[in-house]
PDB file of N, CA and C in Angstrom:
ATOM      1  N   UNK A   1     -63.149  44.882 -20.667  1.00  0.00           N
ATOM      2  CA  UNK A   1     -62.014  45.568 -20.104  1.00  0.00           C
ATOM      3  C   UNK A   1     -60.748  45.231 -20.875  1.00  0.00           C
ATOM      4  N   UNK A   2     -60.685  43.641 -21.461  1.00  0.00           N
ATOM      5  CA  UNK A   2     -58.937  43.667 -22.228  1.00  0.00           C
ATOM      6  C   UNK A   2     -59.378  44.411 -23.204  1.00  0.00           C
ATOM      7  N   UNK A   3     -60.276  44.889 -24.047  1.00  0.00           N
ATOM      8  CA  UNK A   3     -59.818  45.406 -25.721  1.00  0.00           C
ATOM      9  C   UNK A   3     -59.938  46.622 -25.005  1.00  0.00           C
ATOM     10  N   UNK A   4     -60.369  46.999 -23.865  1.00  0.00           N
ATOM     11  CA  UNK A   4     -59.821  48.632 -23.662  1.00  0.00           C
ATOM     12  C   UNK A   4     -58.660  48.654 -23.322  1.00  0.00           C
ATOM     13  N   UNK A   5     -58.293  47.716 -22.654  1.00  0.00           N
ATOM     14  CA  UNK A   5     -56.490  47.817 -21.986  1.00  0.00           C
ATOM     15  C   UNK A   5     -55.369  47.780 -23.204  1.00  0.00           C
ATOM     16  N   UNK A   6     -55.842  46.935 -24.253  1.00  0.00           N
ATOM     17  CA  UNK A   6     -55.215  46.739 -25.309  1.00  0.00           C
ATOM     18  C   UNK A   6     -55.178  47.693 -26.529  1.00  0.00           C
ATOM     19  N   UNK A   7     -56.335  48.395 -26.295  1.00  0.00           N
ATOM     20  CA  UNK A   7     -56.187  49.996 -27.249  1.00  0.00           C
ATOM     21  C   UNK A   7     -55.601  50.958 -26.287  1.00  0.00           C
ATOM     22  N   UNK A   8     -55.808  51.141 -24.898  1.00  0.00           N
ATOM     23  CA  UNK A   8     -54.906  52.556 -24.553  1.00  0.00           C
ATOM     24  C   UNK A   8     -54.178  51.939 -23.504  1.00  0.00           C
ATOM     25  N   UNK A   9     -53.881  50.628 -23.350  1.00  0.00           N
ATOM     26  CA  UNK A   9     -52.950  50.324 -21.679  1.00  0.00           C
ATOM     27  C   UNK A   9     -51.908  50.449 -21.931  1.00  0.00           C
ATOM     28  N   UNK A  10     -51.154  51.014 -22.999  1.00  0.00           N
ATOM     29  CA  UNK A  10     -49.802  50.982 -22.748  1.00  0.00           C
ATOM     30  C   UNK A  10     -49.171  52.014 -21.997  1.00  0.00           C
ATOM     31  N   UNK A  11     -48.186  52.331 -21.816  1.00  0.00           N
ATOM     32  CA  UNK A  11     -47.423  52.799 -20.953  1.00  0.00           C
ATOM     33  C   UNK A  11     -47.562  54.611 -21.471  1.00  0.00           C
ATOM     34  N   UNK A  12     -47.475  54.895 -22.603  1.00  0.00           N
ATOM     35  CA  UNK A  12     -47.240  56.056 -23.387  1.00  0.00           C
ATOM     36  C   UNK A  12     -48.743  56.873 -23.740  1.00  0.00           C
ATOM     37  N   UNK A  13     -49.640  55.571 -24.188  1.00  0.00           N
ATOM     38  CA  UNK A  13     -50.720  55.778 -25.066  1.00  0.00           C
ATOM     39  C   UNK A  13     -51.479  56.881 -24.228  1.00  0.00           C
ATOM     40  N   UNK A  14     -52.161  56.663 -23.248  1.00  0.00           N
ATOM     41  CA  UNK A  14     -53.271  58.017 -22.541  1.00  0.00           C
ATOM     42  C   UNK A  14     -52.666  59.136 -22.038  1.00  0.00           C
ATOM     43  N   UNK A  15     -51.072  59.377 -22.516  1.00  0.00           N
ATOM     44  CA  UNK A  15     -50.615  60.735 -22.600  1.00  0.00           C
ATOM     45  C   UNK A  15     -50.216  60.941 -23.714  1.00  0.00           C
ATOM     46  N   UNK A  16     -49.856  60.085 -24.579  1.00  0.00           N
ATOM     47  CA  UNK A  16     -50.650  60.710 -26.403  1.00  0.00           C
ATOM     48  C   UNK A  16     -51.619  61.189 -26.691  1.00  0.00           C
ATOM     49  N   UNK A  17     -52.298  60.327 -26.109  1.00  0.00           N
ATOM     50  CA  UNK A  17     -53.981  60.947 -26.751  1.00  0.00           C
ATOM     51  C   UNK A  17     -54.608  62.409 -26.190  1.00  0.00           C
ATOM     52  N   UNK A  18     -53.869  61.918 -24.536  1.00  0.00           N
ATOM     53  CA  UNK A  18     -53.852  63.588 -24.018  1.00  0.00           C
ATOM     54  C   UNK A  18     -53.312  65.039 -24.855  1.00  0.00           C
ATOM     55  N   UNK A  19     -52.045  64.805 -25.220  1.00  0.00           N
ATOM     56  CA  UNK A  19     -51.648  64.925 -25.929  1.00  0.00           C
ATOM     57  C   UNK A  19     -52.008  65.905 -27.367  1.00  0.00           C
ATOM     58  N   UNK A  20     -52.477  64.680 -27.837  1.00  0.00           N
ATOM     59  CA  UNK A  20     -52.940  65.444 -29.157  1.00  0.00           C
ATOM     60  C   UNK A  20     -54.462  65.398 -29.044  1.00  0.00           C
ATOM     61  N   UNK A  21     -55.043  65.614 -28.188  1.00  0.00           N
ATOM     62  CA  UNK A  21     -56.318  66.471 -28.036  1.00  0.00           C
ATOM     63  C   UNK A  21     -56.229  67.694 -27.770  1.00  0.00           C
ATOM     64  N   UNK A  22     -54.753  68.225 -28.105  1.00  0.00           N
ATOM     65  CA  UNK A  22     -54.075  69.122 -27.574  1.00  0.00           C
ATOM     66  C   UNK A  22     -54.250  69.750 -29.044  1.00  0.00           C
ATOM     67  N   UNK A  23     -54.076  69.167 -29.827  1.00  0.00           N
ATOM     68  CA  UNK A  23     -54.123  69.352 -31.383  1.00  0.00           C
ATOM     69  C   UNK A  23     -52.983  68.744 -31.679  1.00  0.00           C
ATOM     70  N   UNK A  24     -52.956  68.736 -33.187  1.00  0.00           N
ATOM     71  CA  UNK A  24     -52.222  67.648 -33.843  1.00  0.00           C
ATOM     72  C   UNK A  24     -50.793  67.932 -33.644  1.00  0.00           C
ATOM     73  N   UNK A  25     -49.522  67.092 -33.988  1.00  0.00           N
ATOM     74  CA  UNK A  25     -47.965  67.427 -33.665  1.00  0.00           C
ATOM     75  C   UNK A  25     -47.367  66.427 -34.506  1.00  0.00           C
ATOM     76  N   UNK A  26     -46.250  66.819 -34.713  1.00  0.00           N
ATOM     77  CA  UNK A  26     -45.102  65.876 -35.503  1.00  0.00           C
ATOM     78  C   UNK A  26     -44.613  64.934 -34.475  1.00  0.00           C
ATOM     79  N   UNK A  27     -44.137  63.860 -34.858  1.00  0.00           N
ATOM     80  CA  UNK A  27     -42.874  63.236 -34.019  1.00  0.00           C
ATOM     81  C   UNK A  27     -42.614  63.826 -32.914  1.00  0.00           C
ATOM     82  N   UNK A  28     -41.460  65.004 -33.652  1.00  0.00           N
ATOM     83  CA  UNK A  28     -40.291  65.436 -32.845  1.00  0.00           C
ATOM     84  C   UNK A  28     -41.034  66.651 -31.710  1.00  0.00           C
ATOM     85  N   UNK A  29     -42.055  66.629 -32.232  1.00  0.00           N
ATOM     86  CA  UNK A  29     -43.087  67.942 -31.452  1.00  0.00           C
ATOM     87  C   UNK A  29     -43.882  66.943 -30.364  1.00  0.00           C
ATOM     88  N   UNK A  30     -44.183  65.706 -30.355  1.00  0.00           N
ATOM     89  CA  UNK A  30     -44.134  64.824 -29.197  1.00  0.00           C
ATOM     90  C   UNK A  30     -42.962  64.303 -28.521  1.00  0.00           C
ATOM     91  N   UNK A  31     -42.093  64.250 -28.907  1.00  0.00           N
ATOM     92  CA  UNK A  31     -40.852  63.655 -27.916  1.00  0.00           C
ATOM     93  C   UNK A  31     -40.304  64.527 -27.303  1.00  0.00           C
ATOM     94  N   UNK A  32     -40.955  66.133 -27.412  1.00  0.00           N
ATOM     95  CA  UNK A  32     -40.598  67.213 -26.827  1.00  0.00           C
ATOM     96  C   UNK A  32     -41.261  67.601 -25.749  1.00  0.00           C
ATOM     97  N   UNK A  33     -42.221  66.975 -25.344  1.00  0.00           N
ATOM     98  CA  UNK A  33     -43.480  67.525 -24.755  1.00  0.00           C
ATOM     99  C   UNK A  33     -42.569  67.312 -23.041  1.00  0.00           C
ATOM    100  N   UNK A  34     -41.315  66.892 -22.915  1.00  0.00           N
ATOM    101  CA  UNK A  34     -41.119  66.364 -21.468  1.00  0.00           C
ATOM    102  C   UNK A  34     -41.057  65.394 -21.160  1.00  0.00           C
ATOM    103  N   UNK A  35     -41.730  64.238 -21.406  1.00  0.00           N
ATOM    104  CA  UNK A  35     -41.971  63.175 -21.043  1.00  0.00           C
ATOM    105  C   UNK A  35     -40.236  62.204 -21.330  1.00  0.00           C
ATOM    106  N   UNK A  36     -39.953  61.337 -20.864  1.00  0.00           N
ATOM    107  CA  UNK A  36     -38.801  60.840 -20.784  1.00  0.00           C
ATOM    108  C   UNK A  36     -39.111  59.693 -21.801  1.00  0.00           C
ATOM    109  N   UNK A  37     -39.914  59.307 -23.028  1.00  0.00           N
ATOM    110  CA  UNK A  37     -40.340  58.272 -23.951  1.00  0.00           C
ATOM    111  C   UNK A  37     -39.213  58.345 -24.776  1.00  0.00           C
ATOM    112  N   UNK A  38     -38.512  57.372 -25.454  1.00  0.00           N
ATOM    113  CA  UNK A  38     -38.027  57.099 -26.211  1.00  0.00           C
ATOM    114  C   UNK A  38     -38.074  57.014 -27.522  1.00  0.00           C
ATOM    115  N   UNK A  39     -37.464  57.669 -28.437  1.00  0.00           N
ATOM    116  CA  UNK A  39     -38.028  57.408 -30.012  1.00  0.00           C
ATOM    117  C   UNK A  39     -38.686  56.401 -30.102  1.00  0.00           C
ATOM    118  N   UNK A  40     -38.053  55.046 -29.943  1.00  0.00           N
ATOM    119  CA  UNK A  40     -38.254  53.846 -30.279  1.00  0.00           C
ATOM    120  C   UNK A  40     -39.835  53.108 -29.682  1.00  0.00           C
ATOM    121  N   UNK A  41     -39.935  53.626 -28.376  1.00  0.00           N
ATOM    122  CA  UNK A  41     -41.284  53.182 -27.938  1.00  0.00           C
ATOM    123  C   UNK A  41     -42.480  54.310 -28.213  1.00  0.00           C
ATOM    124  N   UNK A  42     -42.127  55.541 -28.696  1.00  0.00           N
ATOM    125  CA  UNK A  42     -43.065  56.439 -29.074  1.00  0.00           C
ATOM    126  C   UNK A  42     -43.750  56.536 -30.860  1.00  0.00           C
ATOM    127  N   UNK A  43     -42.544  55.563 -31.201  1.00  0.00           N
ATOM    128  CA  UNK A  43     -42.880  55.397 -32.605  1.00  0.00           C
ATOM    129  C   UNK A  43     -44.267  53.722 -32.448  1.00  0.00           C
ATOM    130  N   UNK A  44     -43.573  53.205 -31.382  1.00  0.00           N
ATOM    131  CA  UNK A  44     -44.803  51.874 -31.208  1.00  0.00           C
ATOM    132  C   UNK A  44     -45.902  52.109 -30.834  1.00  0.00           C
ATOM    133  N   UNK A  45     -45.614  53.275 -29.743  1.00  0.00           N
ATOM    134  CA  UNK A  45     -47.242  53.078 -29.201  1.00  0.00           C
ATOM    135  C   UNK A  45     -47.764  54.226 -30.392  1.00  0.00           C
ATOM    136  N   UNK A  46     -47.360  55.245 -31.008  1.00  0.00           N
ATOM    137  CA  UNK A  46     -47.967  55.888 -32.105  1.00  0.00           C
ATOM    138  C   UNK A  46     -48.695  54.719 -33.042  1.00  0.00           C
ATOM    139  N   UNK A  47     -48.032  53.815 -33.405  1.00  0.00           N
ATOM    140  CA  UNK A  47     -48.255  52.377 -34.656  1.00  0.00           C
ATOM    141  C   UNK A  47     -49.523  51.736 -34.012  1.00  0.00           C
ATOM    142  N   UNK A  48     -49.384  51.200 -32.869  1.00  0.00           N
ATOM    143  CA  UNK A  48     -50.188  50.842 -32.122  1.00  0.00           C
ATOM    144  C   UNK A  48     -51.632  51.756 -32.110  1.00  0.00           C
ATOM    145  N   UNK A  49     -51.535  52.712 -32.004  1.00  0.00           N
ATOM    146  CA  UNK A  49     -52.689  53.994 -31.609  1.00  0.00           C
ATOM    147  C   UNK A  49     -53.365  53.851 -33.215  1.00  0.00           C
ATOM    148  N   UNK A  50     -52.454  53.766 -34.196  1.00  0.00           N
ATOM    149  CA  UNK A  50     -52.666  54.118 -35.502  1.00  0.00           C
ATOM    150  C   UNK A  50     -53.727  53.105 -35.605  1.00  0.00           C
ATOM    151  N   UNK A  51     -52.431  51.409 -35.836  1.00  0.00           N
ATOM    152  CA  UNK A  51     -53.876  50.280 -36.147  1.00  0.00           C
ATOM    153  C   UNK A  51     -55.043  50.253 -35.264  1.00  0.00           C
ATOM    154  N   UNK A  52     -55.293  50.934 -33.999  1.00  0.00           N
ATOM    155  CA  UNK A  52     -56.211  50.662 -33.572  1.00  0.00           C
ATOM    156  C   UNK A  52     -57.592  51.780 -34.002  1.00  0.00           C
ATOM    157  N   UNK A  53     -56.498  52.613 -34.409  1.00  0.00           N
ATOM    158  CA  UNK A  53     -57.939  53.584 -35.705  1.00  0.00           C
ATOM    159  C   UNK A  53     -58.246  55.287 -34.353  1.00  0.00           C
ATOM    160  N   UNK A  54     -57.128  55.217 -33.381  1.00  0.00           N
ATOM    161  CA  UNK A  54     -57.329  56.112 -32.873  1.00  0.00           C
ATOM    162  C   UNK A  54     -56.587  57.468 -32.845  1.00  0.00           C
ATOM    163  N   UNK A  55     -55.424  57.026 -33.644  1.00  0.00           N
ATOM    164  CA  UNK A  55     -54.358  58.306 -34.757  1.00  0.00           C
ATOM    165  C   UNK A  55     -54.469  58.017 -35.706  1.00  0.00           C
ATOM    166  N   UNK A  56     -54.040  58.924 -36.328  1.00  0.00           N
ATOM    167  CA  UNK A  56     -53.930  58.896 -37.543  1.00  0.00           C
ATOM    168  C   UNK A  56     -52.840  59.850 -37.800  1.00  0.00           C
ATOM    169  N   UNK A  57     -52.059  59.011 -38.718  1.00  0.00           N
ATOM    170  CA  UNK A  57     -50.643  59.691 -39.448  1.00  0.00           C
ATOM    171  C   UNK A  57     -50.907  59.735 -40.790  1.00  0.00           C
ATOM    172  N   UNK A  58     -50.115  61.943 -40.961  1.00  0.00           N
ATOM    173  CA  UNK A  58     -50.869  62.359 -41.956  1.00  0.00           C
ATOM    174  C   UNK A  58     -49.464  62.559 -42.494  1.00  0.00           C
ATOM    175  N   UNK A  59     -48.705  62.053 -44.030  1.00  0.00           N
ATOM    176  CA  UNK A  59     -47.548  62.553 -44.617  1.00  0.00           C
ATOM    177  C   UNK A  59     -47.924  64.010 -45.024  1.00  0.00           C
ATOM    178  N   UNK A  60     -47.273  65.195 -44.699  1.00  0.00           N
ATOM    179  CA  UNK A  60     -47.901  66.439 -44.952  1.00  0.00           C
ATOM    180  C   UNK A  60     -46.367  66.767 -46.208  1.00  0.00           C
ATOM    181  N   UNK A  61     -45.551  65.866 -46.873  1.00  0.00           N
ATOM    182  CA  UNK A  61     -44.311  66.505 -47.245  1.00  0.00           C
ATOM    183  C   UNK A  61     -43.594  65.825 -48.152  1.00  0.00           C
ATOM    184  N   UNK A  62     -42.655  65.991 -49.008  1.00  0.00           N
ATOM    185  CA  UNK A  62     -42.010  65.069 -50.272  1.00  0.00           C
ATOM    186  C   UNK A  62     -40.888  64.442 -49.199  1.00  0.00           C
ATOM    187  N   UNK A  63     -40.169  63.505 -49.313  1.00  0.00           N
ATOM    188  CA  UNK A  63     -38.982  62.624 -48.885  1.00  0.00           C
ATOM    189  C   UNK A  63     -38.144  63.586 -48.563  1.00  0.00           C
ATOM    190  N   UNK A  64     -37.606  63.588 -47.359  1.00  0.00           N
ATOM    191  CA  UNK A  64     -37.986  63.042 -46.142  1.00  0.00           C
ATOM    192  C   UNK A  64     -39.399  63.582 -45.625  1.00  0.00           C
ATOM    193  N   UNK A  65     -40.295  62.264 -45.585  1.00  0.00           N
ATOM    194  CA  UNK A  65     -41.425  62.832 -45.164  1.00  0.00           C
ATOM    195  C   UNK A  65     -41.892  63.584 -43.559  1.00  0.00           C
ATOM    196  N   UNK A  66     -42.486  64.462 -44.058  1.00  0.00           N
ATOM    197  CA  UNK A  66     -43.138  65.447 -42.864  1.00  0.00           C
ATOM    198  C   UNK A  66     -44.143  64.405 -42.368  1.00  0.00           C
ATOM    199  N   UNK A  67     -44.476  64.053 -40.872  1.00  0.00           N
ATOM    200  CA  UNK A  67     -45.693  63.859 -41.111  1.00  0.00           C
ATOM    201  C   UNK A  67     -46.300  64.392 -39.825  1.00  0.00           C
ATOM    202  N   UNK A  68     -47.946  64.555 -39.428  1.00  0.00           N
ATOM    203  CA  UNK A  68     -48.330  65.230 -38.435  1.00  0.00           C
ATOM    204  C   UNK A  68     -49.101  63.536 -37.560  1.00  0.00           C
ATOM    205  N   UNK A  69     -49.353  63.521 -36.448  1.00  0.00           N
ATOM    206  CA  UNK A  69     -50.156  62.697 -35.819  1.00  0.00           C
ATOM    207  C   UNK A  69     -51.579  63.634 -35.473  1.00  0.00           C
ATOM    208  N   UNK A  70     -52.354  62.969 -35.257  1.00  0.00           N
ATOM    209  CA  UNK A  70     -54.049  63.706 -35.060  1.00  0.00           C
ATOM    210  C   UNK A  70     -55.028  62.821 -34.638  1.00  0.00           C
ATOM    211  N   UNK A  71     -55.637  62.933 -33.473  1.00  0.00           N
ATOM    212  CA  UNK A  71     -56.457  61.934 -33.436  1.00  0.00           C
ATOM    213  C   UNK A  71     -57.838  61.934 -34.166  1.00  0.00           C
ATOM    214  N   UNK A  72     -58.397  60.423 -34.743  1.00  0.00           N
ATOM    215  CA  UNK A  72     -59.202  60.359 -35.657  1.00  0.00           C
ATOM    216  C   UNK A  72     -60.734  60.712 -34.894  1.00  0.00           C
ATOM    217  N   UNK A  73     -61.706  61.086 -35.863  1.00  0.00           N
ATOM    218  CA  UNK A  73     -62.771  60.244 -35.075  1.00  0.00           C
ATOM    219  C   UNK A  73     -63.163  59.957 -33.892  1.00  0.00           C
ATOM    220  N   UNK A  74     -62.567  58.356 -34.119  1.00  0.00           N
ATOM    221  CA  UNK A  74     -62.926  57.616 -33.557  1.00  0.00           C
ATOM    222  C   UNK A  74     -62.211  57.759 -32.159  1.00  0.00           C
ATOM    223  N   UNK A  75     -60.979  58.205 -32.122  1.00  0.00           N
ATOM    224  CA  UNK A  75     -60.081  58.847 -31.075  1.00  0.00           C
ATOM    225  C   UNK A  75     -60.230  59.684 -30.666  1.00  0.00           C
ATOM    226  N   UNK A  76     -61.243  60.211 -30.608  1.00  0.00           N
ATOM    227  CA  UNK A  76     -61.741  61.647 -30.054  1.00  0.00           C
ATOM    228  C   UNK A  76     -62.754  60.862 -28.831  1.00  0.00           C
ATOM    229  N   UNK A  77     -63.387  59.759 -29.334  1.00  0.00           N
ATOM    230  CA  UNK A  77     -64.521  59.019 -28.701  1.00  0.00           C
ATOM    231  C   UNK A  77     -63.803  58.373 -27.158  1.00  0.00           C
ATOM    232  N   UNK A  78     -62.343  58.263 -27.053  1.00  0.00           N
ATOM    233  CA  UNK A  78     -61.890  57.869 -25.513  1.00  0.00           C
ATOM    234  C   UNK A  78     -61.799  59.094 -24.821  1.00  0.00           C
ATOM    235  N   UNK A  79     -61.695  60.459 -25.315  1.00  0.00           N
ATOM    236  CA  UNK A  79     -61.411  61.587 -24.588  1.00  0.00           C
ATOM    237  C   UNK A  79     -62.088  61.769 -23.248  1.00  0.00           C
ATOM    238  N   UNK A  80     -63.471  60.990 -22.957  1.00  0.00           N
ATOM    239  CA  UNK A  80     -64.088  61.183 -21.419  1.00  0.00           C
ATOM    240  C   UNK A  80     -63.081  60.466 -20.806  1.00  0.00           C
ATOM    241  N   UNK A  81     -62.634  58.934 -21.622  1.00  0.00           N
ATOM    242  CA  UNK A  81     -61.876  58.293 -20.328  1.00  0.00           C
ATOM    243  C   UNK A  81     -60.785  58.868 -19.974  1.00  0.00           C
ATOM    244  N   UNK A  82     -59.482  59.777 -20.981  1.00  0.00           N
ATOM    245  CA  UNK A  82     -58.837  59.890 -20.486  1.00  0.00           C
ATOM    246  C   UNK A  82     -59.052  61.311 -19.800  1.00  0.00           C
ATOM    247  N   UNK A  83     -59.849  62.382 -19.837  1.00  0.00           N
ATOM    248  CA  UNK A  83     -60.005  63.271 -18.503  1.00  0.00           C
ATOM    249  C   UNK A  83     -60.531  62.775 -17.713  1.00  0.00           C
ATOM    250  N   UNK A  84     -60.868  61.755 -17.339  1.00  0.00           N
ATOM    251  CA  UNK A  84     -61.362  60.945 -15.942  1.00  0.00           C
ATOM    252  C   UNK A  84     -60.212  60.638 -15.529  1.00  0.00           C
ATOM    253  N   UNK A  85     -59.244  60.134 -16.128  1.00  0.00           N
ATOM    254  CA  UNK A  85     -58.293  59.372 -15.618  1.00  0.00           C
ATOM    255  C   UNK A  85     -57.483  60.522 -15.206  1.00  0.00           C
ATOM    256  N   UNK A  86     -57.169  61.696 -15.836  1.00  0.00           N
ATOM    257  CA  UNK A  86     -56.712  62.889 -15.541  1.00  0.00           C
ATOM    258  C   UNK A  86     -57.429  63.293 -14.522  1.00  0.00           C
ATOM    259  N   UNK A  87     -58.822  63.519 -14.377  1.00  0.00           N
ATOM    260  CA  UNK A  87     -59.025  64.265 -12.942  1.00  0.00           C
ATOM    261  C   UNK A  87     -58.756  63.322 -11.579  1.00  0.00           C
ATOM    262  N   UNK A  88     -58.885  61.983 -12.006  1.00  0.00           N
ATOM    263  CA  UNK A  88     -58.758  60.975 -10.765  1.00  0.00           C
ATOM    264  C   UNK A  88     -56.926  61.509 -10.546  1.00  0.00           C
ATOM    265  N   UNK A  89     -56.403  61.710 -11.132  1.00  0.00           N
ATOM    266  CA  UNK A  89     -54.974  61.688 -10.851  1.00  0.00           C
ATOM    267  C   UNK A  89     -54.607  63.040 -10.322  1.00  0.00           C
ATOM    268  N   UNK A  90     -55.185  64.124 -10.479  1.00  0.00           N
ATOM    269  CA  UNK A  90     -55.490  64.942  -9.784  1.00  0.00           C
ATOM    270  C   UNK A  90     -55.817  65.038  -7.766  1.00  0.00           C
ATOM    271  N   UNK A  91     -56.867  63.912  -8.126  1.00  0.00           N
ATOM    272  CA  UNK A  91     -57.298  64.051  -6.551  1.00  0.00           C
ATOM    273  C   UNK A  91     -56.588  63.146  -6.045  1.00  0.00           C
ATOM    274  N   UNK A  92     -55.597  61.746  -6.449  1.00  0.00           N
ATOM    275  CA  UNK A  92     -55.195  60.914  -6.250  1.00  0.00           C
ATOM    276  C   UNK A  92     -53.906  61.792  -5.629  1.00  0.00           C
ATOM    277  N   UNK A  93     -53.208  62.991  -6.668  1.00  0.00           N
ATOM    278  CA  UNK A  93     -51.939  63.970  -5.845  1.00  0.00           C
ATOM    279  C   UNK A  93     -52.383  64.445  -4.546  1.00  0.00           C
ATOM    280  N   UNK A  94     -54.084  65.507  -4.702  1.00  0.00           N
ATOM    281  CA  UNK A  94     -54.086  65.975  -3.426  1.00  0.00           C
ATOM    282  C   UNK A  94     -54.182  65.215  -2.356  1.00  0.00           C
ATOM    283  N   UNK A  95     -54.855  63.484  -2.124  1.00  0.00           N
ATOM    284  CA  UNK A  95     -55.161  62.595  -1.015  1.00  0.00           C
ATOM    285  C   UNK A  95     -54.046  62.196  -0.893  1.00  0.00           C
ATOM    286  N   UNK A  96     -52.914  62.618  -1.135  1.00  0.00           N
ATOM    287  CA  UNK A  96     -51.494  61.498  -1.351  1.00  0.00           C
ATOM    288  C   UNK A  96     -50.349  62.761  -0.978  1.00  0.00           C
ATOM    289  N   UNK A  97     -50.907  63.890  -1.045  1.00  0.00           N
ATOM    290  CA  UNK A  97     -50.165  65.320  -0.705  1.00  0.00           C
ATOM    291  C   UNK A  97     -48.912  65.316  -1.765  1.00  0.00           C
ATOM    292  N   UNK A  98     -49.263  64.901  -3.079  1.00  0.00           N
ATOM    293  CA  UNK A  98     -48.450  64.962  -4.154  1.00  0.00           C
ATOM    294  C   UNK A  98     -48.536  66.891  -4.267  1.00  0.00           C
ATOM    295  N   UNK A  99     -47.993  66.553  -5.714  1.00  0.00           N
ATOM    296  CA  UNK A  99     -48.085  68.083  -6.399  1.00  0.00           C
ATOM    297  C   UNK A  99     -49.377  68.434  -7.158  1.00  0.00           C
ATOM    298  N   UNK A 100     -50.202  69.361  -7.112  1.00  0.00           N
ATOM    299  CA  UNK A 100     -51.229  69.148  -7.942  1.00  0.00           C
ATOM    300  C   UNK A 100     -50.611  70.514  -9.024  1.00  0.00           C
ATOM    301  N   UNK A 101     -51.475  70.137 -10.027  1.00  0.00           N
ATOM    302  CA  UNK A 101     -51.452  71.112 -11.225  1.00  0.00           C
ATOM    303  C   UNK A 101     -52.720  71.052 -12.171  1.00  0.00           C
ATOM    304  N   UNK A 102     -53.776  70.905 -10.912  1.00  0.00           N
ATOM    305  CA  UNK A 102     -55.074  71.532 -11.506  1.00  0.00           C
ATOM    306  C   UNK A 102     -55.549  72.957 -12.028  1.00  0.00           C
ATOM    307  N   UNK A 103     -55.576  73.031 -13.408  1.00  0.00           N
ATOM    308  CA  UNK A 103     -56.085  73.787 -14.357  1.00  0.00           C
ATOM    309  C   UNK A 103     -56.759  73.346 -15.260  1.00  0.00           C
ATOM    310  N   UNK A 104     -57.691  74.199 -15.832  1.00  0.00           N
ATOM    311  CA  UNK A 104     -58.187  74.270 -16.835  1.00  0.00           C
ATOM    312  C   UNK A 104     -57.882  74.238 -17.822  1.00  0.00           C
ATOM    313  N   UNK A 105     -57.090  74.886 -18.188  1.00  0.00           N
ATOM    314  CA  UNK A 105     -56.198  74.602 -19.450  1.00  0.00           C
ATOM    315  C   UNK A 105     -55.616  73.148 -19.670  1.00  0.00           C
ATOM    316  N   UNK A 106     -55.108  72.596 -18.482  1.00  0.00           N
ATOM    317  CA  UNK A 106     -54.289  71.285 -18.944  1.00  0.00           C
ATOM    318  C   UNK A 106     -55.605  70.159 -19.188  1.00  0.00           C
ATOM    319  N   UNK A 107     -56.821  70.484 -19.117  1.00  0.00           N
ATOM    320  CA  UNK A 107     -58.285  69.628 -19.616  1.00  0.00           C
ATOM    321  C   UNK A 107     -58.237  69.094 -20.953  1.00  0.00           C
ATOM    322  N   UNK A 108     -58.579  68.013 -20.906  1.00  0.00           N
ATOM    323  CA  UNK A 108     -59.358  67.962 -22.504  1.00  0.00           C
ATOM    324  C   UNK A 108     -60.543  67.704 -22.913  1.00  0.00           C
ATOM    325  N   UNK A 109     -61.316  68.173 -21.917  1.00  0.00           N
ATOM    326  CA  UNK A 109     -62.552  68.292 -21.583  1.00  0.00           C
ATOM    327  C   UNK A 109     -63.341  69.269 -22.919  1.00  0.00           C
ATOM    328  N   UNK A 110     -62.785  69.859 -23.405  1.00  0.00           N
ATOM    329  CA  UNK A 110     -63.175  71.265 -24.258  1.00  0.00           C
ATOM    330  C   UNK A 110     -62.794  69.977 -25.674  1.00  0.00           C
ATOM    331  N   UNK A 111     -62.101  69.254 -25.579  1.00  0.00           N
ATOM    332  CA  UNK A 111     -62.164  68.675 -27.441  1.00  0.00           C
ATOM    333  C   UNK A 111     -63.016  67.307 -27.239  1.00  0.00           C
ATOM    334  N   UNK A 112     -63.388  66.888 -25.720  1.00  0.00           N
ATOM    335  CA  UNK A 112     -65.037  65.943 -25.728  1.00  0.00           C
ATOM    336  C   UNK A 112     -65.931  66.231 -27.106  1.00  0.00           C
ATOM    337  N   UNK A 113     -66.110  65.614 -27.713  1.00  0.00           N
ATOM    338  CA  UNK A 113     -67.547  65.423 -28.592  1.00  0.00           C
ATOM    339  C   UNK A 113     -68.435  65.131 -27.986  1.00  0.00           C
TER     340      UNK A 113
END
């Protein structure tokens, strides 16, 4: 359980990965998505995601570099946990009379390997 907490427990990480199972995005095309993350901690947990071999940052551009995030591989391989954790949070709104926003579309069930 710690080297799983320690590859996706951070605060940001299992809505990155959500994220870009979404398909791949720049930076500024993640700090857009809504979420209230900060450059500064979205650039860590990206670094973080990176050394742990589950992004990968691609320079697509000459100085100032372009670059895209994408998950690798091997980052494709947590995608059950995090739609589990997505559908539990789902039923966790309706038993709790939150908001739900169950769809299909918001799955990442479809980029599972």
């Amino acid at each position: 359980m710690a080297a799983a907490f320690t590859a996706i427990g951070g605060k940001w990480k299992l809505t990155l990965l959500y994220w870009l199972a979404h398909g791949e995005s720049h930076f500024a095309g993640l700090r857009r998505r809504g979420a209230p993350i900060t450059p500064k901690v979205l650039a860590e947990q990206l670094r973080e995601l990176e050394a742990d071999g589950l992004v990968e940052r691609v320079v697509t551009g000459p100085v100032p570099a372009r670059v895209i995030y994408r998950l690798t591989p091997y980052g494709a391989t947590v995608l059950p946990v995090v739609e589990g954790v997505r559908v539990w949070g789902e039923a966790h709104l309706q038993r709790t009379d939150g908001q739900s926003v169950s769809d299909t579309a918001m799955s990442c069930a479809s980029s599972i390997v």
